[in-house]
Structure formats: C-alpha cells, structure tokens
C-alpha atoms as a PDB file:
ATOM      1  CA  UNK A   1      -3.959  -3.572  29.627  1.00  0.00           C
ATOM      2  CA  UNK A   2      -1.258  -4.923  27.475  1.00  0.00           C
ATOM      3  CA  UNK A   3       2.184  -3.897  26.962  1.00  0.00           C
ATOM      4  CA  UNK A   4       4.783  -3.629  24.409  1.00  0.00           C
ATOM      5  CA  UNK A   5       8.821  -2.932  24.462  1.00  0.00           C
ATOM      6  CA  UNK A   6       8.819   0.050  22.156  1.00  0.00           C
ATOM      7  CA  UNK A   7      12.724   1.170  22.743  1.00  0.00           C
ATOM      8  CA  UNK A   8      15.707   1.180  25.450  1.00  0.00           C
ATOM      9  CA  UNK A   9      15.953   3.933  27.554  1.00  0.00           C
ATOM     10  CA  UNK A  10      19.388   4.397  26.309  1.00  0.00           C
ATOM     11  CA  UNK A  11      18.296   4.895  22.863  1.00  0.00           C
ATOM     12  CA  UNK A  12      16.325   8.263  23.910  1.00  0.00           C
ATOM     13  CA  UNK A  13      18.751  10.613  25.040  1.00  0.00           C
ATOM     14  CA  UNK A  14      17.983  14.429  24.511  1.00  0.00           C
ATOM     15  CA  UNK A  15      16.815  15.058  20.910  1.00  0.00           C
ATOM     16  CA  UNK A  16      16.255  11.423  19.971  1.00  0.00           C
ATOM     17  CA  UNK A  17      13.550   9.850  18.703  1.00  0.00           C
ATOM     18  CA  UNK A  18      12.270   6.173  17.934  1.00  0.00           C
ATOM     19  CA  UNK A  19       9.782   4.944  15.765  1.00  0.00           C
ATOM     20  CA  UNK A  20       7.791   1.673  16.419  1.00  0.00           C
ATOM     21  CA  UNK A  21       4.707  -0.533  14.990  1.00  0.00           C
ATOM     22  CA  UNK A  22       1.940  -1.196  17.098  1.00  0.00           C
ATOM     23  CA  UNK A  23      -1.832  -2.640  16.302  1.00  0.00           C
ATOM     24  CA  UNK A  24      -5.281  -0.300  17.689  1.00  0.00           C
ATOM     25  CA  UNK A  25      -8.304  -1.084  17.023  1.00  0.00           C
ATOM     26  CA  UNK A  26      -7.002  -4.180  14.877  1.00  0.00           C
ATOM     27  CA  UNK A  27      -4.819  -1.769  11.895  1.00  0.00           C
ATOM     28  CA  UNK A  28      -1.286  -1.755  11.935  1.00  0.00           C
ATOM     29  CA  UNK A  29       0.009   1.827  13.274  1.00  0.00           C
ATOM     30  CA  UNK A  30       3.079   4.084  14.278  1.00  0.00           C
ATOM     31  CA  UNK A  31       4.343   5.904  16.955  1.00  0.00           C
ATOM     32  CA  UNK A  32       7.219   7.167  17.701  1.00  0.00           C
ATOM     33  CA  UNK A  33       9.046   8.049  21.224  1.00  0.00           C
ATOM     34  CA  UNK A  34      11.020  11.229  21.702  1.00  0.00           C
ATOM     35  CA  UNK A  35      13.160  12.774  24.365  1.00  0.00           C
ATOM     36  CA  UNK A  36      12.590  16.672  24.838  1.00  0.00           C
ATOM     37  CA  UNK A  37      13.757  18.445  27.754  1.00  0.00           C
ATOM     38  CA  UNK A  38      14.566  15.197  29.733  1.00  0.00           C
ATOM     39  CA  UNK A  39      11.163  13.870  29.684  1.00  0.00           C
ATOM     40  CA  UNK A  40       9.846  11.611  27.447  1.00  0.00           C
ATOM     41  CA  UNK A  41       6.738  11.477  25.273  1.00  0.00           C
ATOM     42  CA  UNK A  42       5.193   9.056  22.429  1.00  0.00           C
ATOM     43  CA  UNK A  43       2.431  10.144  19.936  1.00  0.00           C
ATOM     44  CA  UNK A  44       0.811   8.250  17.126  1.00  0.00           C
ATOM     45  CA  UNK A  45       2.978   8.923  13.864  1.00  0.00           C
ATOM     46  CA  UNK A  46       0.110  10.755  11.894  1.00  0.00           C
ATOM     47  CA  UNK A  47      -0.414  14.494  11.209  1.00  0.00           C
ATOM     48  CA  UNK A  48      -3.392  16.126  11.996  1.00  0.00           C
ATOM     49  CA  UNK A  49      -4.024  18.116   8.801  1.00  0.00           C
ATOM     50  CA  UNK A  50      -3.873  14.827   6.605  1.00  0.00           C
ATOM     51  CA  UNK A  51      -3.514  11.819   7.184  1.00  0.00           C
ATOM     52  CA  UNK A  52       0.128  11.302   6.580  1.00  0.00           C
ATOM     53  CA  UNK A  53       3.117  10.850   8.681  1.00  0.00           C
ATOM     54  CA  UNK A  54       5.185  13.581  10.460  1.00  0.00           C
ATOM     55  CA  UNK A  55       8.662  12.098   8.941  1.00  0.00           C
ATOM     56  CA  UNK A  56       9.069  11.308   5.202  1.00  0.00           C
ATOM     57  CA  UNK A  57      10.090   7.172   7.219  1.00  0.00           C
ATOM     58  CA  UNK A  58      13.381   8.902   7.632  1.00  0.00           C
ATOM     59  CA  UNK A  59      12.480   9.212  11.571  1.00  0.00           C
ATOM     60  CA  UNK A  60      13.156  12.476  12.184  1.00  0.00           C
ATOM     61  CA  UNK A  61      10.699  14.239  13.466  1.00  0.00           C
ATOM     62  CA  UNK A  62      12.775  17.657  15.225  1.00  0.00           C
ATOM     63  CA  UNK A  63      12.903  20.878  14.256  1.00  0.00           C
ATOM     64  CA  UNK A  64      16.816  21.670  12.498  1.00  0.00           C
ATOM     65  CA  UNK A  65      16.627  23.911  15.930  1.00  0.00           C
ATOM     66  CA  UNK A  66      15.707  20.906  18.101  1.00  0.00           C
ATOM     67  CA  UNK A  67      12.625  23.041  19.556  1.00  0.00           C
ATOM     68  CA  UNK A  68       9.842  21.770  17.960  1.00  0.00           C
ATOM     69  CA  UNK A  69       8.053  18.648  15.526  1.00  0.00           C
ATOM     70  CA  UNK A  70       7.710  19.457  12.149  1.00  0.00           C
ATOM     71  CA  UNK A  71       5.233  17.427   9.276  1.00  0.00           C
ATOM     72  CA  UNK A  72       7.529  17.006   6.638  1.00  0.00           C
ATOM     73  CA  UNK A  73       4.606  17.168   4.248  1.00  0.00           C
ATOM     74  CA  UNK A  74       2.718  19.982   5.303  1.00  0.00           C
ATOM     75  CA  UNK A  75       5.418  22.090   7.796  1.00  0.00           C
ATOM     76  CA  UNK A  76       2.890  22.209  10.542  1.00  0.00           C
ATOM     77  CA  UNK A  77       4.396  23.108  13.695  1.00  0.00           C
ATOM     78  CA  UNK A  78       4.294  20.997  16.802  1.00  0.00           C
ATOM     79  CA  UNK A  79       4.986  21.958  20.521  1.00  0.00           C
ATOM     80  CA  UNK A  80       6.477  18.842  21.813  1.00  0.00           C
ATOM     81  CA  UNK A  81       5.277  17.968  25.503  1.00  0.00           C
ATOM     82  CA  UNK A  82       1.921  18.758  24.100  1.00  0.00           C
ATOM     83  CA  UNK A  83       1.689  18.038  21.063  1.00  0.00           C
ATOM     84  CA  UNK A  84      -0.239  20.946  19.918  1.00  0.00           C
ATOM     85  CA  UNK A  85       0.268  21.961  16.809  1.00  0.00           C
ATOM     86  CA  UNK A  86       1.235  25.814  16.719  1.00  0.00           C
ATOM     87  CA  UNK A  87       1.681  26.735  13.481  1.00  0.00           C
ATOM     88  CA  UNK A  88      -0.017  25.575   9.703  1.00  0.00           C
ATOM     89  CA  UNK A  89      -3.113  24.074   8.549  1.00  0.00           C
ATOM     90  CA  UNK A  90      -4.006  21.760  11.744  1.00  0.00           C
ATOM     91  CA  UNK A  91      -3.233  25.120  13.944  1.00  0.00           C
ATOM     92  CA  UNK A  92      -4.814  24.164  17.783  1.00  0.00           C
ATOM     93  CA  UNK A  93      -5.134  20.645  16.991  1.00  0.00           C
ATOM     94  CA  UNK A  94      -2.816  17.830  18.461  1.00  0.00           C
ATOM     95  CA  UNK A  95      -1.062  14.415  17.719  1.00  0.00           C
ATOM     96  CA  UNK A  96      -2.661  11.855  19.264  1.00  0.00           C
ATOM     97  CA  UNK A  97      -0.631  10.985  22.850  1.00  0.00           C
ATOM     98  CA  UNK A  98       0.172   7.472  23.238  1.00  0.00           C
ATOM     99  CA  UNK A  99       0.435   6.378  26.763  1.00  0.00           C
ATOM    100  CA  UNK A 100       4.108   4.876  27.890  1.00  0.00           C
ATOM    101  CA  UNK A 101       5.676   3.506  31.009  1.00  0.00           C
ATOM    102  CA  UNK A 102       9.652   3.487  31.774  1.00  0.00           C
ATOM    103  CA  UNK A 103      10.886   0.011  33.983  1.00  0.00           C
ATOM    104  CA  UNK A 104      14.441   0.201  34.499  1.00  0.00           C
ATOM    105  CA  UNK A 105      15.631   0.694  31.001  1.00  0.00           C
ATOM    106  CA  UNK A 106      13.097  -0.299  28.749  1.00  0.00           C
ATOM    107  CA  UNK A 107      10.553   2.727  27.281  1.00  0.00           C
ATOM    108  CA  UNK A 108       7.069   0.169  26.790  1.00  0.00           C
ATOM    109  CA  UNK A 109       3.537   1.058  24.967  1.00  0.00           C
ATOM    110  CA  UNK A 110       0.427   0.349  27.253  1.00  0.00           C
ATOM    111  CA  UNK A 111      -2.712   0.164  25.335  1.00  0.00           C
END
C-alpha cells in the first residue's frame, strides 16, 4: 500500500478543505480533504451526475451554510461524512471515498 502527504493537520480545521493530485489506475486525479464536524474525510474530486468537478478549481466545496457539498455545476447536494448525494440529478448516489490516515500532523492518501 503506498502513501502520500496530502495536507497538514493544521490546514483542516472545521470547515476547511484541501485539494490534492494523486495517480489511480495510472490517470492523474483529485481529491480533496475536508474537516466536518471534527472528523475528517477525503473523496475523489468528481461529481456523480457528470463527470466534472465539485468546485469550479476555486476549492470550495461547502455549502454558504457550512452543512453540506455542493457541485458547482450541477447544485447537487452532498451529505458530507457520507458522501451521499441528497439532493439533484445524482440523488442516492455518492462521491467516491478515498481512504486517509492522520500521523501526528500530517493528513496522508493510502492507495
């Protein structure tokens, strides 16, 4: 299993989020790391209606309220521990979770 530094611990505090490259299946891909109700969770930076990313590569990817993740493109509505998507044209799908591991202060990508 390989591993790769995707952010500092620091840099997620409550509402944050980070985006970062990584490579599966041999194409270059994003994800992006987010803090929501003190825990943390990473999903691959596509949505599931089209796809497109969540964030126009401005890297937000919160609500104005802070409750859920919004597409940009398409408003679909995200629940953000699960990543379901509540509301718009991928209704009951979800983002793809990316699995992550905290050591000390670094937030890292295992694939």
């Amino acid at each position: 299993m390989s591993r790769q530094k995707i952010a500092s611990l620091s840099d997620l505090t409550e509402g944050k989020t980070v985006k970062f490259q990584f490579t599966h299946k041999g194409k270059p891909t994003e994800g992006f790391v987010a803090c929501f109700k003190g825990k943390l969770v990473a999903y691959e930076n596509r949505c599931r209606h089209l796809p497109l990313s969540l964030d126009y590569d401005d890297g937000r990817f919160f609500s104005r309220d802070g409750k859920t993740f919004v597409c940009q493109t398409h408003n679909a509505i995200y629940e953000p521990l699960t990543g379901l998507c509540l509301r718009g044209p991928c209704e009951g799908e979800s983002l793809k979770p990316l699995k992550i591991e905290i050591t000390e202060d670094e937030v890292w990508l295992l694939e």
